[in-house]
N, C-alpha and C. Protein backbone atom coordinates (compact mmCIF):
# COMPACT_ATOMS: atom_id res chain seq x y z
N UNK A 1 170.99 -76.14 39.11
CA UNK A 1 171.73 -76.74 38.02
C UNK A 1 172.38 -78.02 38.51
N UNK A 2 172.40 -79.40 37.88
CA UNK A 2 173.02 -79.83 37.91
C UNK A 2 174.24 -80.45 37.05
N UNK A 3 174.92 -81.31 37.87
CA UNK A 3 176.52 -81.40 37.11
C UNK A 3 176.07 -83.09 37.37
N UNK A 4 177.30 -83.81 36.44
CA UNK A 4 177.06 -85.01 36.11
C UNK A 4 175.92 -86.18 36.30
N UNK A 5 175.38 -85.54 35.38
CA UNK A 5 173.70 -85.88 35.29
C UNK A 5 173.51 -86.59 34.12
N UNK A 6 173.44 -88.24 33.40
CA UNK A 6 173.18 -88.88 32.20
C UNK A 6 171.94 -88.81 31.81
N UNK A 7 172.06 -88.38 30.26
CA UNK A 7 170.67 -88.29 29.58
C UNK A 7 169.56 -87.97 29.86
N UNK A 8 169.67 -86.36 30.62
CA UNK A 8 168.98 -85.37 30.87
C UNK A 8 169.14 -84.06 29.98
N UNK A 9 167.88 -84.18 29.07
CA UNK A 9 167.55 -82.87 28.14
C UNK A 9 166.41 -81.65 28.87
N UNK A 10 166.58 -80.34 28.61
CA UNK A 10 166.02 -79.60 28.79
C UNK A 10 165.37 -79.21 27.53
N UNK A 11 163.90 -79.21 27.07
CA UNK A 11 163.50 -78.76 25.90
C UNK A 11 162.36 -78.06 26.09
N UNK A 12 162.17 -77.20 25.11
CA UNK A 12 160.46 -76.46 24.94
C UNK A 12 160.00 -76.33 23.61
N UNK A 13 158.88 -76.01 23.92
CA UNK A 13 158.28 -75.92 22.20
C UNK A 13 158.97 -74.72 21.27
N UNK A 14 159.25 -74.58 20.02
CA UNK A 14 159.82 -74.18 19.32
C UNK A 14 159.07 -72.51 19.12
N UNK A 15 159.54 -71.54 18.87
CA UNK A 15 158.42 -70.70 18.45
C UNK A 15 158.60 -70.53 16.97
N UNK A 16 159.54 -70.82 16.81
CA UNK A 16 159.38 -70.81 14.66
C UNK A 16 159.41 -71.77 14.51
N UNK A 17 159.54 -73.08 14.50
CA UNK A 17 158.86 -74.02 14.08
C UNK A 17 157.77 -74.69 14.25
N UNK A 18 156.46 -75.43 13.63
CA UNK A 18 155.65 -76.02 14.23
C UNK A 18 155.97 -77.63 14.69
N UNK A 19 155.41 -78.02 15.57
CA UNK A 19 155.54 -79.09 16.12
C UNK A 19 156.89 -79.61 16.06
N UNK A 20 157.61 -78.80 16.22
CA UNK A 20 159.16 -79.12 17.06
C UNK A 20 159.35 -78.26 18.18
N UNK A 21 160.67 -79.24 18.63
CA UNK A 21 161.05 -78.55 20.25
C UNK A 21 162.39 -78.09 19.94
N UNK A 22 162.83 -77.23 21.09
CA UNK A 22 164.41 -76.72 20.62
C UNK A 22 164.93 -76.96 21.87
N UNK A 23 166.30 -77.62 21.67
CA UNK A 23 167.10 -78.19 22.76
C UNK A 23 167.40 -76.58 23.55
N UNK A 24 167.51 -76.48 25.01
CA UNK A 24 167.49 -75.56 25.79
C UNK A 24 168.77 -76.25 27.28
N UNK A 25 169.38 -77.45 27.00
CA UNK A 25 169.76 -77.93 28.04
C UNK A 25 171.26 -76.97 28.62
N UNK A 26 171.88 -76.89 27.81
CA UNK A 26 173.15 -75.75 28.01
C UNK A 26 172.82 -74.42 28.59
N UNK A 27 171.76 -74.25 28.46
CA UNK A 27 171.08 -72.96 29.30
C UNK A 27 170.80 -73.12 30.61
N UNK A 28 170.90 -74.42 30.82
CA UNK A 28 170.65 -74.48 32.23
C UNK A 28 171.66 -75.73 33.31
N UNK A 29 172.73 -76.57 32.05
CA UNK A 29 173.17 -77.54 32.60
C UNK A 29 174.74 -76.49 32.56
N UNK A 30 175.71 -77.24 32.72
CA UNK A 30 177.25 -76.99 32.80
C UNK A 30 178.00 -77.93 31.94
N UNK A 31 178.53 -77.95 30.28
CA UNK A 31 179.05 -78.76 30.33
C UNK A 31 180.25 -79.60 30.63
N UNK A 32 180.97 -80.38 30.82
CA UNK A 32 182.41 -80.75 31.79
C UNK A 32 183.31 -80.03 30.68
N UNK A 33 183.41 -80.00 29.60
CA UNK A 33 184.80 -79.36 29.25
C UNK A 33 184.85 -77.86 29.12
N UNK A 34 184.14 -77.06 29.42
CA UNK A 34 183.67 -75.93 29.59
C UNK A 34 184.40 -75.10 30.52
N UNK A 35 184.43 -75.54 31.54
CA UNK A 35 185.67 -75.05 32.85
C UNK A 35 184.85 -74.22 33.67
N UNK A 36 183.61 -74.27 33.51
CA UNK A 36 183.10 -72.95 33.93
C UNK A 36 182.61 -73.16 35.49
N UNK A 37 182.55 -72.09 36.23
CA UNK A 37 182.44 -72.43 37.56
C UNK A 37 180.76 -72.25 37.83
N UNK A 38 180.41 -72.91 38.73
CA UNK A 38 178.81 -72.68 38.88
C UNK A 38 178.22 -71.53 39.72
N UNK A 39 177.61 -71.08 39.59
CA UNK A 39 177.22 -69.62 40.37
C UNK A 39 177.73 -69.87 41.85
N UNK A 40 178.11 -68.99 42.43
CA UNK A 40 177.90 -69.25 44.03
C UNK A 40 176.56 -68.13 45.08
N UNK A 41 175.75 -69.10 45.30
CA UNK A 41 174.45 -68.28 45.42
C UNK A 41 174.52 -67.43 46.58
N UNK A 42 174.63 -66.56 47.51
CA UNK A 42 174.89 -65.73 48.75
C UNK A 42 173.84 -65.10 48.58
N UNK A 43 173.16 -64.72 48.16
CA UNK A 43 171.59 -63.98 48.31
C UNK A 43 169.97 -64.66 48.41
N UNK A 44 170.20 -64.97 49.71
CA UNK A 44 168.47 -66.22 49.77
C UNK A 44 167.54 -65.14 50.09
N UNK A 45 166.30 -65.49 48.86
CA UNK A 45 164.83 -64.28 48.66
C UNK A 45 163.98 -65.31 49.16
N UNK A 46 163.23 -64.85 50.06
CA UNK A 46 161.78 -65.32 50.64
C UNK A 46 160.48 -64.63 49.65
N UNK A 47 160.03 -65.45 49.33
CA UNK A 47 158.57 -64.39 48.78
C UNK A 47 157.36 -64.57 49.13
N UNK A 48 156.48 -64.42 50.13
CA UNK A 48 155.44 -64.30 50.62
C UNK A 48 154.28 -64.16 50.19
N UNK A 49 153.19 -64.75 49.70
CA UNK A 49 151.67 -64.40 49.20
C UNK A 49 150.98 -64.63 49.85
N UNK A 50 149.98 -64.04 50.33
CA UNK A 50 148.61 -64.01 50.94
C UNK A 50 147.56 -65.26 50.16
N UNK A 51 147.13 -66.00 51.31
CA UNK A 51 146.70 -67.30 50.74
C UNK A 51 144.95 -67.07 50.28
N UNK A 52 144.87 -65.56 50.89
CA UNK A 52 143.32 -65.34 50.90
C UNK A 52 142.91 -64.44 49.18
N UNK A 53 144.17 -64.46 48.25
CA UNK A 53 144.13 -63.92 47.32
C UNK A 53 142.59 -63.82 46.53
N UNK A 54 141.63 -63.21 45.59
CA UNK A 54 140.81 -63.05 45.31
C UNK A 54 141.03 -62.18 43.87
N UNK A 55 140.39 -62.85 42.47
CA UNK A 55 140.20 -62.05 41.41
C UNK A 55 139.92 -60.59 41.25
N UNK A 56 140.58 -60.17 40.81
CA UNK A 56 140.03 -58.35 40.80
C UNK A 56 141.16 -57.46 42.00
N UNK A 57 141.34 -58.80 43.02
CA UNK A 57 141.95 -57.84 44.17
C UNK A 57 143.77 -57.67 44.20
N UNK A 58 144.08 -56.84 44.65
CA UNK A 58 145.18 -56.27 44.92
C UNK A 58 146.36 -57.33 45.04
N UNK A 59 147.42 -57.78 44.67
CA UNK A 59 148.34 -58.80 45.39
C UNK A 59 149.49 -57.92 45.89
N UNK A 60 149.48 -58.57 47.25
CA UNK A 60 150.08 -57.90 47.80
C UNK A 60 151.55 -58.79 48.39
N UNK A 61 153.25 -58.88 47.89
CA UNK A 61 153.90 -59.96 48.10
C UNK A 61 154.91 -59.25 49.17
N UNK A 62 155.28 -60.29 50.25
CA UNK A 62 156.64 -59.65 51.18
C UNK A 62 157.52 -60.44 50.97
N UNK A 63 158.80 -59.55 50.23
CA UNK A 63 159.94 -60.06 50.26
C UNK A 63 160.87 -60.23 50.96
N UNK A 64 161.39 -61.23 51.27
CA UNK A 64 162.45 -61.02 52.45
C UNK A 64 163.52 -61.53 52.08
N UNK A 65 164.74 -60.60 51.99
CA UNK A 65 166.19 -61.13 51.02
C UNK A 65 167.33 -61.47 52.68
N UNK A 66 167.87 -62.00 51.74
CA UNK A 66 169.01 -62.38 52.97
C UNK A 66 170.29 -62.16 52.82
N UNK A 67 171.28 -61.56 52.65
CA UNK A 67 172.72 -61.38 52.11
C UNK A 67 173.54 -62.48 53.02
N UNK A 68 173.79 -63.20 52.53
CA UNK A 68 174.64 -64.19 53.19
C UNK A 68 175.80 -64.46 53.04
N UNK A 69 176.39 -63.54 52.25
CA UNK A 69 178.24 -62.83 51.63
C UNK A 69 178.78 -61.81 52.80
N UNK A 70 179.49 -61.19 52.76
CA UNK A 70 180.70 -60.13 53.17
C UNK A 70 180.68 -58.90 52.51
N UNK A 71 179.72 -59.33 51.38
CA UNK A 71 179.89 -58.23 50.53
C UNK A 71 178.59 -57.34 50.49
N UNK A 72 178.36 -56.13 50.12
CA UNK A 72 177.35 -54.84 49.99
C UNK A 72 176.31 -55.67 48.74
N UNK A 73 174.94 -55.80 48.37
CA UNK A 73 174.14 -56.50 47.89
C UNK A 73 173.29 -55.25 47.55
N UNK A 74 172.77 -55.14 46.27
CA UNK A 74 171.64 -54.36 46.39
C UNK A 74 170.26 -54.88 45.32
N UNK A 75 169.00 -54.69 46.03
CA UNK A 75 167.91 -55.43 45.47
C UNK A 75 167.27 -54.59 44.93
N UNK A 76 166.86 -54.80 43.92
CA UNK A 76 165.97 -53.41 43.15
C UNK A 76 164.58 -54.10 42.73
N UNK A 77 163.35 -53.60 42.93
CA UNK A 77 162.23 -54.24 42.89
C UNK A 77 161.21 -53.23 41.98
């Protein structure tokens, strides 16, 4: 996310309307009078794929989480 960023919209295509888009930027920006604090991230995920992947076959991914807080974390997969 970023913070003081000019005339940057986040949009996607509409699903009830045709050929319009629906503004999406507050979903992902902060706005300044808002007060709101920005996540503080302490949990870095590695995700691993096998580069030899193949149609039909199995994917197989290794996750590797990192707790980088003080605090007890739990990952549910």
């Amino acid at each position: 996310m970023e913070e003081n960023v000019t005339d940057t919209k986040v949009v996607t295509k509409s699903l009830n309307k045709v050929n319009e888009y629906d503004d999406i930027t507050n979903n992902y920006k902060f706005e300044k009078s808002t007060g709101q604090i920005p996540p503080h991230h302490d949990v870095h995920i590695d995700m691993e794929i096998s580069q030899t992947l193949k149609v039909g076959n199995d994917l197989h991914v290794i996750l590797k989480a990192s707790n980088q807080s003080n605090r007890p974390r739990t990952l549910a997969v």
